[in-house]
C-alpha atoms as a PDB file:
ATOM      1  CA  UNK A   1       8.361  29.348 -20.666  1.00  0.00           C
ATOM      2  CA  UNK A   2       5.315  31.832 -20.276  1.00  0.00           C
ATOM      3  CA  UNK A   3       3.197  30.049 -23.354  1.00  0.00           C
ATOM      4  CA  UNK A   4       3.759  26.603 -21.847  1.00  0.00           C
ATOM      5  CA  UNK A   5       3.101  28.549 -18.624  1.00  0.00           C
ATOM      6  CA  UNK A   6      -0.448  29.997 -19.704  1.00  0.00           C
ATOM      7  CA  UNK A   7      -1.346  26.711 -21.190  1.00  0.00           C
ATOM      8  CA  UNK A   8      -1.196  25.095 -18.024  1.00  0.00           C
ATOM      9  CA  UNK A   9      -2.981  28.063 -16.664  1.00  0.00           C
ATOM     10  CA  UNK A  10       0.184  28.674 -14.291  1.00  0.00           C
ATOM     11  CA  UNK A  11       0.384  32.380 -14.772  1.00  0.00           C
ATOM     12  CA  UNK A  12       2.394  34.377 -17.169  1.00  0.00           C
ATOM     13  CA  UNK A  13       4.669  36.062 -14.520  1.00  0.00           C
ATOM     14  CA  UNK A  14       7.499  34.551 -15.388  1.00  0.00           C
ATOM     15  CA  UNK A  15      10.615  36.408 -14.114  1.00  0.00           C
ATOM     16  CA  UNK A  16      14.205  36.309 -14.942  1.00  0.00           C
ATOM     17  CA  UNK A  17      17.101  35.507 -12.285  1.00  0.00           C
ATOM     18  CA  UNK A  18      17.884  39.428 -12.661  1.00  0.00           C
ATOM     19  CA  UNK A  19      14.860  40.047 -10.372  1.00  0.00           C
ATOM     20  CA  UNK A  20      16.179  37.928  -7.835  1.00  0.00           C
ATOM     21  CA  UNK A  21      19.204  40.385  -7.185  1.00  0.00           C
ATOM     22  CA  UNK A  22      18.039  43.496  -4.801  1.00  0.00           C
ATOM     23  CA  UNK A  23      19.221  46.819  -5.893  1.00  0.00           C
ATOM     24  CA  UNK A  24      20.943  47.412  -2.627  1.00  0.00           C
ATOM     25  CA  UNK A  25      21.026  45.767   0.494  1.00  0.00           C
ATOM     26  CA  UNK A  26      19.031  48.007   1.974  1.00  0.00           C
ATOM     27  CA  UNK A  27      16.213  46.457   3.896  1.00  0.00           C
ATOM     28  CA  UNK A  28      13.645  48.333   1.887  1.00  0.00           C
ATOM     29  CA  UNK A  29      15.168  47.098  -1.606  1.00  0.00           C
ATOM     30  CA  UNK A  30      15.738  43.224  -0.163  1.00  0.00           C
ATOM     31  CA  UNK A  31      11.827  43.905   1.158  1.00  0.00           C
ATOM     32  CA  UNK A  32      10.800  44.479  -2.088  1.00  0.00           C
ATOM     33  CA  UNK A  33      12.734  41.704  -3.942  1.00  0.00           C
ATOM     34  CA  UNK A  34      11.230  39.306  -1.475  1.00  0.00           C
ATOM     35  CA  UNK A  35       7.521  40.365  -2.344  1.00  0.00           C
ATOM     36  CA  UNK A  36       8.390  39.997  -5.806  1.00  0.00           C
ATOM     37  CA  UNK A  37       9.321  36.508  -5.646  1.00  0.00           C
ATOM     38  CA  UNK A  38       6.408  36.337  -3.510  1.00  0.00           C
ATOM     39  CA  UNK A  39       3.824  37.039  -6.292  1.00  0.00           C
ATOM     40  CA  UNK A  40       5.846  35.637  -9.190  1.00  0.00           C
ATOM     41  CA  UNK A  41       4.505  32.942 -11.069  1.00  0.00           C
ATOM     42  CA  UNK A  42       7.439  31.143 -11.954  1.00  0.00           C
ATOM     43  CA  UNK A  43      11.485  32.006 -13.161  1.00  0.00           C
ATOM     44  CA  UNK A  44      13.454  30.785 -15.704  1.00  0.00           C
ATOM     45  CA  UNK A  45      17.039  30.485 -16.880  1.00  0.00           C
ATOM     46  CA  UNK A  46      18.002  30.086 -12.988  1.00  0.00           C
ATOM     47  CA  UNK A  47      21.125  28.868 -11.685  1.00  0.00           C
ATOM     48  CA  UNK A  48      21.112  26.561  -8.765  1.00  0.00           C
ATOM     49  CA  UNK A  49      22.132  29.341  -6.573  1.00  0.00           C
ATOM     50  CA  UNK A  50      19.537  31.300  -7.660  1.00  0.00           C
ATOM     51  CA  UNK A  51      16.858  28.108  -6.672  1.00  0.00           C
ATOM     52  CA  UNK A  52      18.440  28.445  -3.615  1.00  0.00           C
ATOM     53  CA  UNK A  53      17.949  31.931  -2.670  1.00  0.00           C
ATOM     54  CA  UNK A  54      14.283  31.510  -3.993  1.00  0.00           C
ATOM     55  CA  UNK A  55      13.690  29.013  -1.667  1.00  0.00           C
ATOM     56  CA  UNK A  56      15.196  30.839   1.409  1.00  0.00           C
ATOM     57  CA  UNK A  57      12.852  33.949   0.619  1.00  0.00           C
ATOM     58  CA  UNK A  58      10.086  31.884   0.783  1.00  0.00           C
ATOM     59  CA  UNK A  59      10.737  29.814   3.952  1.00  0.00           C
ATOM     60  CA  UNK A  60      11.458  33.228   5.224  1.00  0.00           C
ATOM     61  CA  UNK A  61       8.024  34.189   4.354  1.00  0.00           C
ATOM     62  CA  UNK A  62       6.712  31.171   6.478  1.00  0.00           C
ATOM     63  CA  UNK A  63       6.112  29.004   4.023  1.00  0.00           C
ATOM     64  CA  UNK A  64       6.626  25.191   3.438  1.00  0.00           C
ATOM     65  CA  UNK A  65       8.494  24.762   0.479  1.00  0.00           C
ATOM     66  CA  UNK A  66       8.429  21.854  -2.080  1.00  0.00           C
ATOM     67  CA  UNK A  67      11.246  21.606  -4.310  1.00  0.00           C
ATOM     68  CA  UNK A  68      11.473  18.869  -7.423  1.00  0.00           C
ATOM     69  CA  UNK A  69      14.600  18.062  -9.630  1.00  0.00           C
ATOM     70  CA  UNK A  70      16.664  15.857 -11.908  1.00  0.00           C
ATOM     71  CA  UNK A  71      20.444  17.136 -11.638  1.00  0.00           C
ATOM     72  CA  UNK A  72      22.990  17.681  -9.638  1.00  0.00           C
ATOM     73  CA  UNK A  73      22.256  21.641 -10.810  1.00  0.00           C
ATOM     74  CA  UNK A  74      19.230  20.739  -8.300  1.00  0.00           C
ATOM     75  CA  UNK A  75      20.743  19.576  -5.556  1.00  0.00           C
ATOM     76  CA  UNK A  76      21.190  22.263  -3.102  1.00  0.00           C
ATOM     77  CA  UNK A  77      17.693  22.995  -3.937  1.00  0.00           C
ATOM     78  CA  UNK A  78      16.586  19.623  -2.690  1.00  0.00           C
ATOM     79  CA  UNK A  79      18.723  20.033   0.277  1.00  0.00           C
ATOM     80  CA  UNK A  80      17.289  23.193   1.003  1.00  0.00           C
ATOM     81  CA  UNK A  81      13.459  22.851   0.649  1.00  0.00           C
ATOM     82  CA  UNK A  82      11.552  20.783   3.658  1.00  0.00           C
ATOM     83  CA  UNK A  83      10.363  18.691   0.878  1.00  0.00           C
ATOM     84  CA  UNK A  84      12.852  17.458  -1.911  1.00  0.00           C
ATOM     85  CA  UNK A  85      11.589  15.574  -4.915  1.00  0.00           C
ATOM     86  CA  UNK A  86      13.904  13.646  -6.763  1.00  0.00           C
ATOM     87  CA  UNK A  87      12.100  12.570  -9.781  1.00  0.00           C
ATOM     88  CA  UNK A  88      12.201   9.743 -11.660  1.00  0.00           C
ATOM     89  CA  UNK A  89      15.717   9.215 -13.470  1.00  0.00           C
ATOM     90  CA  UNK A  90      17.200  11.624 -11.715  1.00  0.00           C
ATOM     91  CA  UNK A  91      21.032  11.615 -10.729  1.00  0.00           C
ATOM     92  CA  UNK A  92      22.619  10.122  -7.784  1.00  0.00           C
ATOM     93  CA  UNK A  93      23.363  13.445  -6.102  1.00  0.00           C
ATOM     94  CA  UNK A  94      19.768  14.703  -6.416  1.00  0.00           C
ATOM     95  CA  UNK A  95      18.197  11.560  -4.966  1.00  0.00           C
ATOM     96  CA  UNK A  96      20.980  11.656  -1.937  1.00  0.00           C
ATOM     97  CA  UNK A  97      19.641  15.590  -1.452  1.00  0.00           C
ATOM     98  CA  UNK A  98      15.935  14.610  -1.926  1.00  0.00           C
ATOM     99  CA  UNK A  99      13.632  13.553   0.935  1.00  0.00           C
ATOM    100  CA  UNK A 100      11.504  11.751  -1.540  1.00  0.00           C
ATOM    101  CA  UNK A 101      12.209   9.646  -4.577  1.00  0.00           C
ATOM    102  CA  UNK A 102       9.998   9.031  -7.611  1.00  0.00           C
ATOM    103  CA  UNK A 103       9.924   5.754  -8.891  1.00  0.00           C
ATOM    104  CA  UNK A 104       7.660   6.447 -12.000  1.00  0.00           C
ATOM    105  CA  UNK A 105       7.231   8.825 -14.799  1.00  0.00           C
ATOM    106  CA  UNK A 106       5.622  12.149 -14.099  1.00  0.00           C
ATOM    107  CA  UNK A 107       4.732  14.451 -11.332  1.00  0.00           C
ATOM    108  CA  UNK A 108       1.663  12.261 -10.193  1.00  0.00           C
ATOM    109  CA  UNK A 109       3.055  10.031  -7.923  1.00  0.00           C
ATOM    110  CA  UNK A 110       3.960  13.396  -5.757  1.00  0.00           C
ATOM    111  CA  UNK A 111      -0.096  13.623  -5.211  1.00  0.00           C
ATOM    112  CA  UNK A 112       0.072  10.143  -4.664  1.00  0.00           C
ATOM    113  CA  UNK A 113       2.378  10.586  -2.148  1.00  0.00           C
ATOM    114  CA  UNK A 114       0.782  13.126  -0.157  1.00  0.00           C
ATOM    115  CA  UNK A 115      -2.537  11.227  -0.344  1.00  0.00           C
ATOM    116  CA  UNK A 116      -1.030   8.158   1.542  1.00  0.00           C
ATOM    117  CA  UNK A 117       1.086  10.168   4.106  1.00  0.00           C
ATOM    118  CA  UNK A 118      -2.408  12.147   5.485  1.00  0.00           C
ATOM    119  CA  UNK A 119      -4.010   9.056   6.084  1.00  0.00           C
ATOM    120  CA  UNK A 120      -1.073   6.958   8.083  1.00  0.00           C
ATOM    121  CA  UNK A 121      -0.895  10.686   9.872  1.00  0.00           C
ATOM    122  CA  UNK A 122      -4.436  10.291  10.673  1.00  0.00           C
ATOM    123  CA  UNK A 123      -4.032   6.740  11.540  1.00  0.00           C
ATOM    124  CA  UNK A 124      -1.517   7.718  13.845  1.00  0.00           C
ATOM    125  CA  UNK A 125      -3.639  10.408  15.328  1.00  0.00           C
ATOM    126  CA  UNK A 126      -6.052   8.158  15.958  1.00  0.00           C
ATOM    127  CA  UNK A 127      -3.549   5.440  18.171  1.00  0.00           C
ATOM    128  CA  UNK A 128      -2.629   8.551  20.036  1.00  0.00           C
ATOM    129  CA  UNK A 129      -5.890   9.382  20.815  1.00  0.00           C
ATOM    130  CA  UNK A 130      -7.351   5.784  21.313  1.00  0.00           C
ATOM    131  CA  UNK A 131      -3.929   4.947  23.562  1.00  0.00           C
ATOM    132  CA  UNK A 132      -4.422   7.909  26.142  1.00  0.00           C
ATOM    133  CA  UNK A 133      -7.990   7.516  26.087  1.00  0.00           C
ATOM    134  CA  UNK A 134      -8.647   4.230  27.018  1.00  0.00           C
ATOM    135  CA  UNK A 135      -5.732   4.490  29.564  1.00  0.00           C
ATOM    136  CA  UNK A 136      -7.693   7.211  31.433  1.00  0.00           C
ATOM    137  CA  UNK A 137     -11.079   5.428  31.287  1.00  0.00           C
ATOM    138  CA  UNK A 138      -8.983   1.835  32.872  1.00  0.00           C
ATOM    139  CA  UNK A 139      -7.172   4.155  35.782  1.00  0.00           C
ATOM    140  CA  UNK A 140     -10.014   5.588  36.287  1.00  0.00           C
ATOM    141  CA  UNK A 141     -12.744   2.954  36.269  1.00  0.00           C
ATOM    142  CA  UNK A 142     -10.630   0.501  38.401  1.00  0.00           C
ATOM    143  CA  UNK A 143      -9.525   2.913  41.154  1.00  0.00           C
ATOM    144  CA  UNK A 144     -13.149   4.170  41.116  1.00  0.00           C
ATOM    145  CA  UNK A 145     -14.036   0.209  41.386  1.00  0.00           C
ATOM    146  CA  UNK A 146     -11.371  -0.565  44.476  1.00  0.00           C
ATOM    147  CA  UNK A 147     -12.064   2.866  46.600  1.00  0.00           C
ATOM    148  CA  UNK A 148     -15.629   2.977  46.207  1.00  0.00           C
ATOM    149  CA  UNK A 149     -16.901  -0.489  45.891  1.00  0.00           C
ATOM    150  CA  UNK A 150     -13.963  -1.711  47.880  1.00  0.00           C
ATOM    151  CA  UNK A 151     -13.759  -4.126  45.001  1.00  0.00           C
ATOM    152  CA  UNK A 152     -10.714  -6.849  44.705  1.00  0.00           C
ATOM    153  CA  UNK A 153      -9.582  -8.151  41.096  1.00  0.00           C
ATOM    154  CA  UNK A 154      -7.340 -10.911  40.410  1.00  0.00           C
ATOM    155  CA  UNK A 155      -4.604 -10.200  38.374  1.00  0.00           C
ATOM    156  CA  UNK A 156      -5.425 -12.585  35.589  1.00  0.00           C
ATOM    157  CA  UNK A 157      -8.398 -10.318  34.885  1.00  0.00           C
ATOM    158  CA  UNK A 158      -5.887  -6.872  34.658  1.00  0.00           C
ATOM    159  CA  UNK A 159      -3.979  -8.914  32.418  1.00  0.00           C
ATOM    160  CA  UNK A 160      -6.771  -9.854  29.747  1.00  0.00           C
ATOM    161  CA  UNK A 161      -8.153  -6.078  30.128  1.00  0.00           C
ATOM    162  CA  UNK A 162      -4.987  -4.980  28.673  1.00  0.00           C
ATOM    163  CA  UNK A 163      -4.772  -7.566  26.051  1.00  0.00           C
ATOM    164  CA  UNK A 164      -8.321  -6.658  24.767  1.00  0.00           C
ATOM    165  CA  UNK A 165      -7.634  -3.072  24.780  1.00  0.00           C
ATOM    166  CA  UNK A 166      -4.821  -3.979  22.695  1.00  0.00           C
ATOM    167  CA  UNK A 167      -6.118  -6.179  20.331  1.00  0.00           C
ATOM    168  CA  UNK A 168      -8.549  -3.031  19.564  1.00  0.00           C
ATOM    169  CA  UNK A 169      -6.042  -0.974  18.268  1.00  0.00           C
ATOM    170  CA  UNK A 170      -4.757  -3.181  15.576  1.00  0.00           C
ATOM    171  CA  UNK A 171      -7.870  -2.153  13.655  1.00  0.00           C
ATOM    172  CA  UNK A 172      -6.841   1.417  13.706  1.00  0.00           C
ATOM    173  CA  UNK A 173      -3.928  -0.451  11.021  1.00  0.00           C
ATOM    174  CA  UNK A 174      -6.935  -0.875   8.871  1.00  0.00           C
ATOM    175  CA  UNK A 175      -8.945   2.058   9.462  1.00  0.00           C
ATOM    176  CA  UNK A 176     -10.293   3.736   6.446  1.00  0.00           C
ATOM    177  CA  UNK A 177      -9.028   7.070   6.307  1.00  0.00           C
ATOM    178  CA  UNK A 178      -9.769  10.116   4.025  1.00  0.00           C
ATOM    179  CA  UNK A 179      -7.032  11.975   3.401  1.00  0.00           C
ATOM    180  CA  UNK A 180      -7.442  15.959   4.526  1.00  0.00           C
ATOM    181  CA  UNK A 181      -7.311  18.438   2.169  1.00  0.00           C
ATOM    182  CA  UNK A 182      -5.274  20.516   4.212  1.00  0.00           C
ATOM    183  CA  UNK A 183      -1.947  19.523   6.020  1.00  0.00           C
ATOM    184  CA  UNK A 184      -3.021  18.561  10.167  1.00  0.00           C
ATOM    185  CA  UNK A 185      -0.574  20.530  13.101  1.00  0.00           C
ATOM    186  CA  UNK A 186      -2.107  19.189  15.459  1.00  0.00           C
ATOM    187  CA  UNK A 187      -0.852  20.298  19.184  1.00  0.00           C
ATOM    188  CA  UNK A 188       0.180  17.866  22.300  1.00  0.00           C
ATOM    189  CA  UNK A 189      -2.245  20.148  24.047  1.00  0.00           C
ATOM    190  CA  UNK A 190      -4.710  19.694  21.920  1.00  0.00           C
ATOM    191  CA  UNK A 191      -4.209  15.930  21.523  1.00  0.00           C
ATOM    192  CA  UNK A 192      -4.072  15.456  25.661  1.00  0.00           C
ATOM    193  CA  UNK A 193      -7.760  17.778  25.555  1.00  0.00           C
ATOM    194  CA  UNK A 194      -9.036  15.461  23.423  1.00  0.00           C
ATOM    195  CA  UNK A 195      -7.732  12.574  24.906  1.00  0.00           C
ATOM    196  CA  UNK A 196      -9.176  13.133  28.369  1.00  0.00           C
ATOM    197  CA  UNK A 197     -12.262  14.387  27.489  1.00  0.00           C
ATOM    198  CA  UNK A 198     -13.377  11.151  25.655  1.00  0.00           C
ATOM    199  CA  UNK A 199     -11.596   8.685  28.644  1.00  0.00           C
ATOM    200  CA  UNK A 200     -13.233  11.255  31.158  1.00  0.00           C
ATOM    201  CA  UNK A 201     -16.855  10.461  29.467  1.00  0.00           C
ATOM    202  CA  UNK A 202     -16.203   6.455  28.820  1.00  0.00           C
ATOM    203  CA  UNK A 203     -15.418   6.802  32.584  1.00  0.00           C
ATOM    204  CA  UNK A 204     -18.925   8.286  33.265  1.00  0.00           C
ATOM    205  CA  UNK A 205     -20.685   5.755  31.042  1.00  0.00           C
ATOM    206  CA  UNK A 206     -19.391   2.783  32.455  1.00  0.00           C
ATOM    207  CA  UNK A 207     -19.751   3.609  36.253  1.00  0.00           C
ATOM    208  CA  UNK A 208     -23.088   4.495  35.010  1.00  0.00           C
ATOM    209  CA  UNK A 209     -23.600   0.910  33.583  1.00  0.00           C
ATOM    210  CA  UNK A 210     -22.089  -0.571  37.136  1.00  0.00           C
ATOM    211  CA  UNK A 211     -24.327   1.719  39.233  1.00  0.00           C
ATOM    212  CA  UNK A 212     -27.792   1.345  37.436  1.00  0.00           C
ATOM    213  CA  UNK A 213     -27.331  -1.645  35.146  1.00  0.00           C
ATOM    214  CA  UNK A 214     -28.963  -3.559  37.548  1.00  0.00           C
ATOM    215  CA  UNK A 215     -32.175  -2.281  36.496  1.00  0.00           C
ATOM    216  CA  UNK A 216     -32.350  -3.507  32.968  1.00  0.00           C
ATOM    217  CA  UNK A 217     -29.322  -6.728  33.521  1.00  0.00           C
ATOM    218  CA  UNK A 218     -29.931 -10.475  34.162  1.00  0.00           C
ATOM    219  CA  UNK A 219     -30.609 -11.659  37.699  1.00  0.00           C
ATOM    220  CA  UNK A 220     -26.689 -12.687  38.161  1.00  0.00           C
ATOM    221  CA  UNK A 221     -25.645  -9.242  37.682  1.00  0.00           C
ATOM    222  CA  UNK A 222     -28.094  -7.609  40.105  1.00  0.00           C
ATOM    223  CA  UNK A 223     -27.513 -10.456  42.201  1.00  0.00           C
ATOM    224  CA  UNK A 224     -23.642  -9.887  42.033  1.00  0.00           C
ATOM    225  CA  UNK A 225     -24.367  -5.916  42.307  1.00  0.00           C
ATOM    226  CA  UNK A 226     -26.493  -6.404  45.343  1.00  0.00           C
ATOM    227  CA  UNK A 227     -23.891  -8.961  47.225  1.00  0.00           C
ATOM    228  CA  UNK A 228     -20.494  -5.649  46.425  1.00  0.00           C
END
């Protein structure tokens, strides 16, 4: 395990399921076994309870834990981890615990994997974002449009706003994204900042386009302008 460990240049602390027993349980010895599963590089000849407790220690630790397997040994591993990999071949109980399953040979696809799920996250971002947005520039605009141009519309005119808007955002389906090299948390806050911020300012610009457009728009506009 630690030559086919330093070949892959995973690290050559590879430790045995002894260290994952603490002395005592003492919070000082479990402290200690914790920070050396921590810093380990890797363990071998574990039992699946001993996957288990590994994983527990580290989602203690605040950590996001990946977990891969072919057997039912690996199950409660799989179950365990907020990621479960059942790879290819693998038994019916470890694709039941797993979250995903690999259809091909290798631990590739798992890149693969992550790769598509940050961009549909960012695509969905991005509907979030385009969805409250543009809903805060319409409110806006038209109840600027009715209380201070004491403008009327008809309703067939609401009605093909909307559908525009919405035809926009099937794009977003086909947006080209690049996948982060970090995992996104973004924050409703943060999101609703965002949000209203860029409606707030396509607000501004289009009242600005209704106020002075008349300056630099055809006749029929000023005319039209002139006549509200």
């Amino acid at each position: 395990g630690k030559e086919l460990a330093r070949q892959i240049n995973l690290g050559t602390d590879i430790r045995t399921p002894d260290s994952l027993k603490p002395q005592s349980d003492s919070a000082f010895h479990v402290d200690a076994r914790d920070e050396v599963i921590l810093h380990a590089d890797g363990f071998a000849k574990v039992k699946p309870l001993d996957k288990h407790e590994v994983i527990s220690v580290l989602q203690r630790k605040g950590m996001v834990v990946g977990m891969t397997g072919d057997g039912v040994n690996d199950a409660p591993a799989l179950a365990k981890a907020q990621i479960g990999i059942a790879v290819h071949g693998a038994t019916d109980a470890a694709k039941s615990a797993g979250d995903i399953v690999l259809t091909k040979d290798g631990l590739s696809p798992i890149y693969t994997a992550i790769q598509i799920s940050r961009r549909i996250f960012k695509r969905l971002k991005s509907y979030v974002i385009y969805r409250i947005c543009i809903t805060v520039q319409v409110v806006f605009f038209l109840a600027c449009l009715a209380l201070v141009y004491d403008l009327r519309f008809k309703a067939l005119y609401i009605i093909l706003l909307a559908l525009f808007h919405d035809l926009q955002i099937v794009t977003i389906a086909y947006d080209k994204q690049i996948a982060s090299p970090f995992p996104e948390t973004p924050t409703v806050m943060g999101l609703l900042m965002q949000s209203y911020s860029m409606g707030i300012l396509m607000f501004v610009q289009t009242m600005g386009l209704i106020a002075y457009g008349y300056t630099f728009m055809s006749d029929t506009f000023r005319a039209s302008y002139e006549a509200s």
